[in-house]
PDB file of N, CA and C in Angstrom:
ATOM      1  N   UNK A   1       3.456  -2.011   3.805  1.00  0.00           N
ATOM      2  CA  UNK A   1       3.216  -3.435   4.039  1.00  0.00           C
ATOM      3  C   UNK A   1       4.539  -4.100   4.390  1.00  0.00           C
ATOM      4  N   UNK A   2       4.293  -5.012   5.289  1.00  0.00           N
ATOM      5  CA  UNK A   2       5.915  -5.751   5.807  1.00  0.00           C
ATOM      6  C   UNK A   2       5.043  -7.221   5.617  1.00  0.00           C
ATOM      7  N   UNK A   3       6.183  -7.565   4.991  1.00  0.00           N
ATOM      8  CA  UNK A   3       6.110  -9.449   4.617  1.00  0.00           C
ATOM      9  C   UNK A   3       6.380 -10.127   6.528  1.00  0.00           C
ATOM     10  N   UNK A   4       6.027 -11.208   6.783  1.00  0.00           N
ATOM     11  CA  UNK A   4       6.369 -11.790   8.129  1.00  0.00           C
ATOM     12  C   UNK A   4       6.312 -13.200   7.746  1.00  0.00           C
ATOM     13  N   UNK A   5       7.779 -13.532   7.919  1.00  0.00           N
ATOM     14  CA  UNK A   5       8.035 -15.078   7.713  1.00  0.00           C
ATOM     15  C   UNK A   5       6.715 -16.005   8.867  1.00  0.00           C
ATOM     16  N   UNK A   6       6.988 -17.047   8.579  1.00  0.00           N
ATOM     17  CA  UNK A   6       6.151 -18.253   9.320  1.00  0.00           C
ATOM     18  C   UNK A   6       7.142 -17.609  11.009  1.00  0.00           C
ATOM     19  N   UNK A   7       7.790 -18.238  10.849  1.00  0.00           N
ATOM     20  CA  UNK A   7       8.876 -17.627  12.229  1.00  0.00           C
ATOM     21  C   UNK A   7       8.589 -16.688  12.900  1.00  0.00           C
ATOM     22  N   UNK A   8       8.945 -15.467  12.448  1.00  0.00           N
ATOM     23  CA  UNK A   8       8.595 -14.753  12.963  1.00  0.00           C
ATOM     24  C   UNK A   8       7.169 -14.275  13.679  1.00  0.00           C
ATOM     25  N   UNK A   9       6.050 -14.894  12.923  1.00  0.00           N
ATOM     26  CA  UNK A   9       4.148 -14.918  13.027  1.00  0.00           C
ATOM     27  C   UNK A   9       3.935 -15.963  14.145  1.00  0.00           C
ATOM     28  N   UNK A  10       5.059 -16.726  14.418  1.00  0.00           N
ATOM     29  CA  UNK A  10       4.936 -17.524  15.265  1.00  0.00           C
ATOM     30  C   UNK A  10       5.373 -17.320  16.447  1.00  0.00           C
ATOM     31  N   UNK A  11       6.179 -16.016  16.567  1.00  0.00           N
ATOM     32  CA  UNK A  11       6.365 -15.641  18.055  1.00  0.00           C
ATOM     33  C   UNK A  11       5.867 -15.289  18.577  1.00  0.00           C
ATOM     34  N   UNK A  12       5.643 -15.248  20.201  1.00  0.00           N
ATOM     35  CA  UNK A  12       4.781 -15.538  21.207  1.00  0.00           C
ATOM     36  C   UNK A  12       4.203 -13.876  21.422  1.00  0.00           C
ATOM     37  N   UNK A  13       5.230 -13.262  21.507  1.00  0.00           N
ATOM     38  CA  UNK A  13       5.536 -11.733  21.643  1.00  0.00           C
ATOM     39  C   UNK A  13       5.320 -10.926  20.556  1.00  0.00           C
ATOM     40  N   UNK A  14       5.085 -11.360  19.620  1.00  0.00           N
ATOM     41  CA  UNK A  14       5.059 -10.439  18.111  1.00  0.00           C
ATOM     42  C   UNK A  14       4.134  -9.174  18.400  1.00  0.00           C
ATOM     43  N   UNK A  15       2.756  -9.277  18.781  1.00  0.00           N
ATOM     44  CA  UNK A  15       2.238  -7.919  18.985  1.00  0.00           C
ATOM     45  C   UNK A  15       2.858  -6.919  20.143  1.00  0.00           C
ATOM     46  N   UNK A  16       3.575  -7.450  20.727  1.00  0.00           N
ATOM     47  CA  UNK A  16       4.948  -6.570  21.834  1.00  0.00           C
ATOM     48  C   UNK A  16       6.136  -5.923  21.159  1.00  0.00           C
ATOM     49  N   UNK A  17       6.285  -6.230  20.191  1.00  0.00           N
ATOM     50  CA  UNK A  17       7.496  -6.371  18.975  1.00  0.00           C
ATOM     51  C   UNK A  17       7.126  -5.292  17.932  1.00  0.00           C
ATOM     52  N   UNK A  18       5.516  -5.136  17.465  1.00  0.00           N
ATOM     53  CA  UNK A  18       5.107  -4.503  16.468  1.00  0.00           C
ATOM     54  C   UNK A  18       4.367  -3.203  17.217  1.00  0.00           C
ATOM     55  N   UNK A  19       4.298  -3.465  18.467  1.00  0.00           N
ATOM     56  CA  UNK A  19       3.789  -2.001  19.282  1.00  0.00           C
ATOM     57  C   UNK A  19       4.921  -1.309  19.547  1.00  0.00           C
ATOM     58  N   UNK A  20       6.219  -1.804  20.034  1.00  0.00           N
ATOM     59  CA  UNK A  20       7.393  -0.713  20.334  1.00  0.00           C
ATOM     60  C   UNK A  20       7.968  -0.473  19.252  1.00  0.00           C
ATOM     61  N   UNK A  21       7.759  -1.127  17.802  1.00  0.00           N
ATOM     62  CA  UNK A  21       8.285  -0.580  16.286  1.00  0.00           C
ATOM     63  C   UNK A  21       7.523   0.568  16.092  1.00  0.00           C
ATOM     64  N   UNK A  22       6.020   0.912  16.580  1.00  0.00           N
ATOM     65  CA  UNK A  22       5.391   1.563  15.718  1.00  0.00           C
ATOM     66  C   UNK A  22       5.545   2.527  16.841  1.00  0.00           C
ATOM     67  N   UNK A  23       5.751   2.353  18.054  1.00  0.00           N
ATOM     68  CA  UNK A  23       5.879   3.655  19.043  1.00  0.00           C
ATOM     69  C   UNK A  23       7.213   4.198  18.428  1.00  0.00           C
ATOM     70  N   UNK A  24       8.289   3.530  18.377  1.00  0.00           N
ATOM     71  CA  UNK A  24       9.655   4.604  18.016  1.00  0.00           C
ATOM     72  C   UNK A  24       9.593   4.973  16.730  1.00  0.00           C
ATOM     73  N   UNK A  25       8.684   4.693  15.780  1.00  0.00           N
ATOM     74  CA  UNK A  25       8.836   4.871  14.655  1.00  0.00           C
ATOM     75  C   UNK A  25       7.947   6.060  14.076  1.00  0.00           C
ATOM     76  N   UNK A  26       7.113   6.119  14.865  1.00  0.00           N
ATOM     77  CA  UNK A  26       5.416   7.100  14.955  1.00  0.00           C
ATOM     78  C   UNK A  26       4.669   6.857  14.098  1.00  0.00           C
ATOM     79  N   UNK A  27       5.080   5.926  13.596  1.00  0.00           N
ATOM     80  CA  UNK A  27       3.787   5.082  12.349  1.00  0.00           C
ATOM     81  C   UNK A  27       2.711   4.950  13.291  1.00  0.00           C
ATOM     82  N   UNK A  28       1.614   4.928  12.241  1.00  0.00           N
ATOM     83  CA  UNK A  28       0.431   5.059  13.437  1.00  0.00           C
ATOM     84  C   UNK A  28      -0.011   3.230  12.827  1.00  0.00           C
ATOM     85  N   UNK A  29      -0.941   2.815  13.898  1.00  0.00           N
ATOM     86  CA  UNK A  29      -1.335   1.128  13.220  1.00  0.00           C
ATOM     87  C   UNK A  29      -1.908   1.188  12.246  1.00  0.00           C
ATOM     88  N   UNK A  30      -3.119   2.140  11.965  1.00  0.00           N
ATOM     89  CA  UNK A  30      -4.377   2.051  10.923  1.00  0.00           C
ATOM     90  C   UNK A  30      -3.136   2.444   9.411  1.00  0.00           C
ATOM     91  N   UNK A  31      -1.844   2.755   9.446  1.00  0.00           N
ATOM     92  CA  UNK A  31      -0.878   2.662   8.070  1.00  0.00           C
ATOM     93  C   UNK A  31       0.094   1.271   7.898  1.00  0.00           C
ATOM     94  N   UNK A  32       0.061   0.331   8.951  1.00  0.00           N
ATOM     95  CA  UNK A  32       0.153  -0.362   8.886  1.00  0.00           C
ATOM     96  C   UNK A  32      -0.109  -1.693   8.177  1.00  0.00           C
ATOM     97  N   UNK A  33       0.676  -2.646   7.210  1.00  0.00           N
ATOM     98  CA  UNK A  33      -0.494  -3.716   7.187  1.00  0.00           C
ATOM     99  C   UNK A  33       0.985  -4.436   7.019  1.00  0.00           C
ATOM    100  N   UNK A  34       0.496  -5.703   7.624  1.00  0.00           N
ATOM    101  CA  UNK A  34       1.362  -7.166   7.871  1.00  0.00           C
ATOM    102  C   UNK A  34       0.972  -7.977   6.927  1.00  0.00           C
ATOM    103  N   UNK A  35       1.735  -8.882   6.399  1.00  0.00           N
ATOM    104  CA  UNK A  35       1.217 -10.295   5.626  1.00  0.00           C
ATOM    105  C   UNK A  35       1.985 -11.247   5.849  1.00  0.00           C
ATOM    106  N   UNK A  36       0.717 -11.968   6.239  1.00  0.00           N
ATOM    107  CA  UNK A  36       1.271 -13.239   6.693  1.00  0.00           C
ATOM    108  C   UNK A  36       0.924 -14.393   5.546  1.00  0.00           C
ATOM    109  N   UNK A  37       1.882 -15.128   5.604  1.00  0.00           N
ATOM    110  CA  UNK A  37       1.746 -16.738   4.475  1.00  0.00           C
ATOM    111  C   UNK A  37       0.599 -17.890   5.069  1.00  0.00           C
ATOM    112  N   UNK A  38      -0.228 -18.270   4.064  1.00  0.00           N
ATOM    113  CA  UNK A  38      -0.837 -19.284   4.611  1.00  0.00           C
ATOM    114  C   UNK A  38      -0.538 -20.740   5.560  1.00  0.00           C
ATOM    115  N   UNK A  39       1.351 -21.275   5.451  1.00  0.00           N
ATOM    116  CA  UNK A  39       1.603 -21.871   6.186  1.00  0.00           C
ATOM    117  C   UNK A  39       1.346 -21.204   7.879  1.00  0.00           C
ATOM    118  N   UNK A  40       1.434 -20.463   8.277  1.00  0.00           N
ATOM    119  CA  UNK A  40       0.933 -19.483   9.389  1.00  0.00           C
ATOM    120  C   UNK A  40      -0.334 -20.564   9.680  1.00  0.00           C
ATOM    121  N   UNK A  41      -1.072 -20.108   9.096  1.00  0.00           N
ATOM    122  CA  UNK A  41      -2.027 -20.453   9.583  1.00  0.00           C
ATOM    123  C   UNK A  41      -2.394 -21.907   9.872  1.00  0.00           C
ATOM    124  N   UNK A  42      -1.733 -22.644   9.238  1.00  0.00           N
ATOM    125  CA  UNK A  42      -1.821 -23.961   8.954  1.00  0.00           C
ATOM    126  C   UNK A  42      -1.522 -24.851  10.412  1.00  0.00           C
ATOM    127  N   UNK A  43       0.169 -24.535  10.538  1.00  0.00           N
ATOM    128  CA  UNK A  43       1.028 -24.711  11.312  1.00  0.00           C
ATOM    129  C   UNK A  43       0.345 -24.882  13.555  1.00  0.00           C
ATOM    130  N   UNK A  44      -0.046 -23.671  13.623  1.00  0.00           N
ATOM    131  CA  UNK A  44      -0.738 -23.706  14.828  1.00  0.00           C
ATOM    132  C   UNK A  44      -1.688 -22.712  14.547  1.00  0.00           C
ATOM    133  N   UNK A  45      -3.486 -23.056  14.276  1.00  0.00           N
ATOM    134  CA  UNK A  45      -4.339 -21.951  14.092  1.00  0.00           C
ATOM    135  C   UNK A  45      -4.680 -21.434  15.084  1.00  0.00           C
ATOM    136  N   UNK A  46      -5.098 -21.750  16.349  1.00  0.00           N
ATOM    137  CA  UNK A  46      -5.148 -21.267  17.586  1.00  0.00           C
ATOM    138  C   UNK A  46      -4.462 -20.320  17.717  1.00  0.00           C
ATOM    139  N   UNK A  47      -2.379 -20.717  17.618  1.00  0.00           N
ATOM    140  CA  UNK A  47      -2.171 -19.386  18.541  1.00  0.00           C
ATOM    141  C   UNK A  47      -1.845 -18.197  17.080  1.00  0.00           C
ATOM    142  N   UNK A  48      -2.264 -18.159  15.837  1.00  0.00           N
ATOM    143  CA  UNK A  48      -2.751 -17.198  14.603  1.00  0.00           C
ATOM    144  C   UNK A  48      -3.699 -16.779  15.251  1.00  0.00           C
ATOM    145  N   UNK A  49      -4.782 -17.561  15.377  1.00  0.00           N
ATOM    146  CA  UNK A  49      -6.215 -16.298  15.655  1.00  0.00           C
ATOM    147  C   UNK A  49      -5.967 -15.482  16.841  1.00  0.00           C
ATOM    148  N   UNK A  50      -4.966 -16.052  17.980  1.00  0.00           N
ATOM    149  CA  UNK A  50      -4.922 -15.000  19.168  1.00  0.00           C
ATOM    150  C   UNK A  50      -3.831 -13.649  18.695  1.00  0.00           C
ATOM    151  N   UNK A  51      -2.673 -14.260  17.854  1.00  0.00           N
ATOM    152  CA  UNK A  51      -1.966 -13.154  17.292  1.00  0.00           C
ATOM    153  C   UNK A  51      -2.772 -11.927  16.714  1.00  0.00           C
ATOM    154  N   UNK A  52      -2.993 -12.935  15.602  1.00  0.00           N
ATOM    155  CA  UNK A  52      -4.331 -11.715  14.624  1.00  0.00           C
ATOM    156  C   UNK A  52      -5.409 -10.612  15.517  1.00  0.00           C
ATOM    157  N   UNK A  53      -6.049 -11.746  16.354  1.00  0.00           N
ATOM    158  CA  UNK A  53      -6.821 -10.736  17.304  1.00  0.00           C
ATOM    159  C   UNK A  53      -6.251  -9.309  17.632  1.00  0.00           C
ATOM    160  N   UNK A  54      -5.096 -10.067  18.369  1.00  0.00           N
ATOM    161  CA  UNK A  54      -4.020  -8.505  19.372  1.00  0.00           C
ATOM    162  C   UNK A  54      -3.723  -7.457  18.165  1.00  0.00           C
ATOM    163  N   UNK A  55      -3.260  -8.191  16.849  1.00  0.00           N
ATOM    164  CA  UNK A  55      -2.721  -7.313  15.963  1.00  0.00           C
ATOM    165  C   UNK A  55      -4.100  -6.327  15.277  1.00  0.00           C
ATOM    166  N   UNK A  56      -5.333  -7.226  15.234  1.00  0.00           N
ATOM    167  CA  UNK A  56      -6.593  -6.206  15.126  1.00  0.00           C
ATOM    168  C   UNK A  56      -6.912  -5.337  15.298  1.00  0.00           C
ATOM    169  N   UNK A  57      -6.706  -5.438  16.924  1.00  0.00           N
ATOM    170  CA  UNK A  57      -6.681  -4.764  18.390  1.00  0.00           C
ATOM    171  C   UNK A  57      -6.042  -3.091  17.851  1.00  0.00           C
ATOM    172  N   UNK A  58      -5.259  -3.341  17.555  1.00  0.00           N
ATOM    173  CA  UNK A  58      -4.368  -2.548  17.026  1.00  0.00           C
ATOM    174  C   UNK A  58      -4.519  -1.348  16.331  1.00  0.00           C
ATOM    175  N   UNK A  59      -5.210  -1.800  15.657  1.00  0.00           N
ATOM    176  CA  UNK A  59      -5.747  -0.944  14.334  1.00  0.00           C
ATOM    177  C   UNK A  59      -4.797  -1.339  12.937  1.00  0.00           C
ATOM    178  N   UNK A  60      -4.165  -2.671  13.157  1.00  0.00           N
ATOM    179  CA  UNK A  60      -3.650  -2.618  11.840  1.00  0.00           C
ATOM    180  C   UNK A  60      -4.269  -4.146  11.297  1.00  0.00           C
ATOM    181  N   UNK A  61      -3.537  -3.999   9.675  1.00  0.00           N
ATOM    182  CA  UNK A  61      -4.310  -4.757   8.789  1.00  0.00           C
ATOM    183  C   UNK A  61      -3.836  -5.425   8.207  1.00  0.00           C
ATOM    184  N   UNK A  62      -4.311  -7.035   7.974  1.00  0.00           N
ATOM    185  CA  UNK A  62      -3.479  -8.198   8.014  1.00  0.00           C
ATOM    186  C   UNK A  62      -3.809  -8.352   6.318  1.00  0.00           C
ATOM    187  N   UNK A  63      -2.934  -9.083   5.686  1.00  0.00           N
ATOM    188  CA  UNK A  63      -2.950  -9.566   4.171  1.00  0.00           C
ATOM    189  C   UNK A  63      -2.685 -10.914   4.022  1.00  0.00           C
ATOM    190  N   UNK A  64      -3.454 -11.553   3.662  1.00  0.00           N
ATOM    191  CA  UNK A  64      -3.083 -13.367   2.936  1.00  0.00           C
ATOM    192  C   UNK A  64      -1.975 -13.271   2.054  1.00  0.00           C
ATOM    193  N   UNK A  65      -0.847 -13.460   2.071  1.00  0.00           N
ATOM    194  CA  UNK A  65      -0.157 -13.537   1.033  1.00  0.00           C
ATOM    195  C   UNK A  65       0.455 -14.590   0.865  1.00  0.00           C
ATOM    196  N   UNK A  66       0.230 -14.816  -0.991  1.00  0.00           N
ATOM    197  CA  UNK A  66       0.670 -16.476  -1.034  1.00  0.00           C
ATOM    198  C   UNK A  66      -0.672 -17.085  -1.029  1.00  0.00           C
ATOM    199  N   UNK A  67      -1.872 -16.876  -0.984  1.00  0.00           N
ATOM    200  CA  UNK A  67      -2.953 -17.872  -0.646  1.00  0.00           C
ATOM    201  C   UNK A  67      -3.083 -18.727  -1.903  1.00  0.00           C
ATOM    202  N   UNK A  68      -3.330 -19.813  -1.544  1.00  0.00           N
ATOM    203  CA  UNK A  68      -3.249 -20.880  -2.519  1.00  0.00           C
ATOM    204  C   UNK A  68      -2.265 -21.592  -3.265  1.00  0.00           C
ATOM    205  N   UNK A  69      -1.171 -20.949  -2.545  1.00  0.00           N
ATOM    206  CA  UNK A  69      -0.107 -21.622  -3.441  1.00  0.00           C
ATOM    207  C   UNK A  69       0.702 -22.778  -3.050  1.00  0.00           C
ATOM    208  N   UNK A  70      -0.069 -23.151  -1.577  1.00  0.00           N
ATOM    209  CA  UNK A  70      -0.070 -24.621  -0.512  1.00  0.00           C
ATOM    210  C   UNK A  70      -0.532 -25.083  -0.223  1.00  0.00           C
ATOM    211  N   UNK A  71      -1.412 -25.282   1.143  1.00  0.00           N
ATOM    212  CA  UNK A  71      -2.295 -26.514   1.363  1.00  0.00           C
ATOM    213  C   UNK A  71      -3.839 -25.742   1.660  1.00  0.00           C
ATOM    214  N   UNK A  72      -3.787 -24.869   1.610  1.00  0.00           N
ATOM    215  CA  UNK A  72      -5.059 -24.214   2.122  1.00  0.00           C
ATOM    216  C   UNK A  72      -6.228 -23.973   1.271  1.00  0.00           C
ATOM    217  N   UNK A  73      -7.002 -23.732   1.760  1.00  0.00           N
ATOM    218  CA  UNK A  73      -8.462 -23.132   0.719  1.00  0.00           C
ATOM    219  C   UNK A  73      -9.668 -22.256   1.446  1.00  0.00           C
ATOM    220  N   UNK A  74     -10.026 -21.683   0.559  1.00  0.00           N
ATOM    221  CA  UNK A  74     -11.273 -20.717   0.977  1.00  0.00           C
ATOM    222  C   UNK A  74     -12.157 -21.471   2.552  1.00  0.00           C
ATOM    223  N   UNK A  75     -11.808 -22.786   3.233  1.00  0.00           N
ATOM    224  CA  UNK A  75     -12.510 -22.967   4.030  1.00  0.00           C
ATOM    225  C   UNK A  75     -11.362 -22.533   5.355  1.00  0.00           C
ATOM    226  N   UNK A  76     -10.216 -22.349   4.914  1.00  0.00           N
ATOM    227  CA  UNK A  76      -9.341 -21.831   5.802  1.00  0.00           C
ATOM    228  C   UNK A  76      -9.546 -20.491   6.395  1.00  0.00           C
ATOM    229  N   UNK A  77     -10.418 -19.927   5.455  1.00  0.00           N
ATOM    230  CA  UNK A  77     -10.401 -18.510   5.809  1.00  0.00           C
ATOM    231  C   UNK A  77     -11.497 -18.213   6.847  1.00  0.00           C
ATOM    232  N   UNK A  78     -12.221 -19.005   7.061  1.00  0.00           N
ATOM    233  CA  UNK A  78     -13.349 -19.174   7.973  1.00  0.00           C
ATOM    234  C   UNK A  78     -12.979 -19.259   9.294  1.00  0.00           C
ATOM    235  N   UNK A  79     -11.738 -19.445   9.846  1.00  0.00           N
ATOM    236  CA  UNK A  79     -11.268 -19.737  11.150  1.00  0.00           C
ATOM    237  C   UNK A  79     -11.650 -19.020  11.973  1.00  0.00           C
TER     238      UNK A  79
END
């Protein structure tokens, strides 16, 4: 599991970033899992759900971490 600041979840390129880590690295995606903070989601949800999508895409697997400990709630998760 790799923690991913707000910053970083917010770059445009991130699933470009996490495909040439896992090519030089030979990690396969499905051992993968990312967590992202609920400010993420908060911040711009649009371009989260297109990230998340690509990172889906992938075969890897995303984690809430931190949920609830800011502005969000179980209706957030519905996005």
């Amino acid at each position: 599991a790799v923690n991913l600041s707000t910053r970083q979840f917010s770059n445009s390129d991130l699933a470009d970033v996490v495909i040439y880590a896992l090519a030089h690295s030979g990690l396969s995606p499905e051992r993968l899992e990312l967590e992202i903070t609920e400010t993420s989601l908060i911040e711009s949800p649009e371009e989260c759900l297109r990230t998340l999508a690509q990172l889906k895409n992938l075969g890897i697997t995303i984690a809430l971490d931190d949920f609830g400990t800011g502005y969000s709630s179980f209706s957030q998760l519905t996005m």
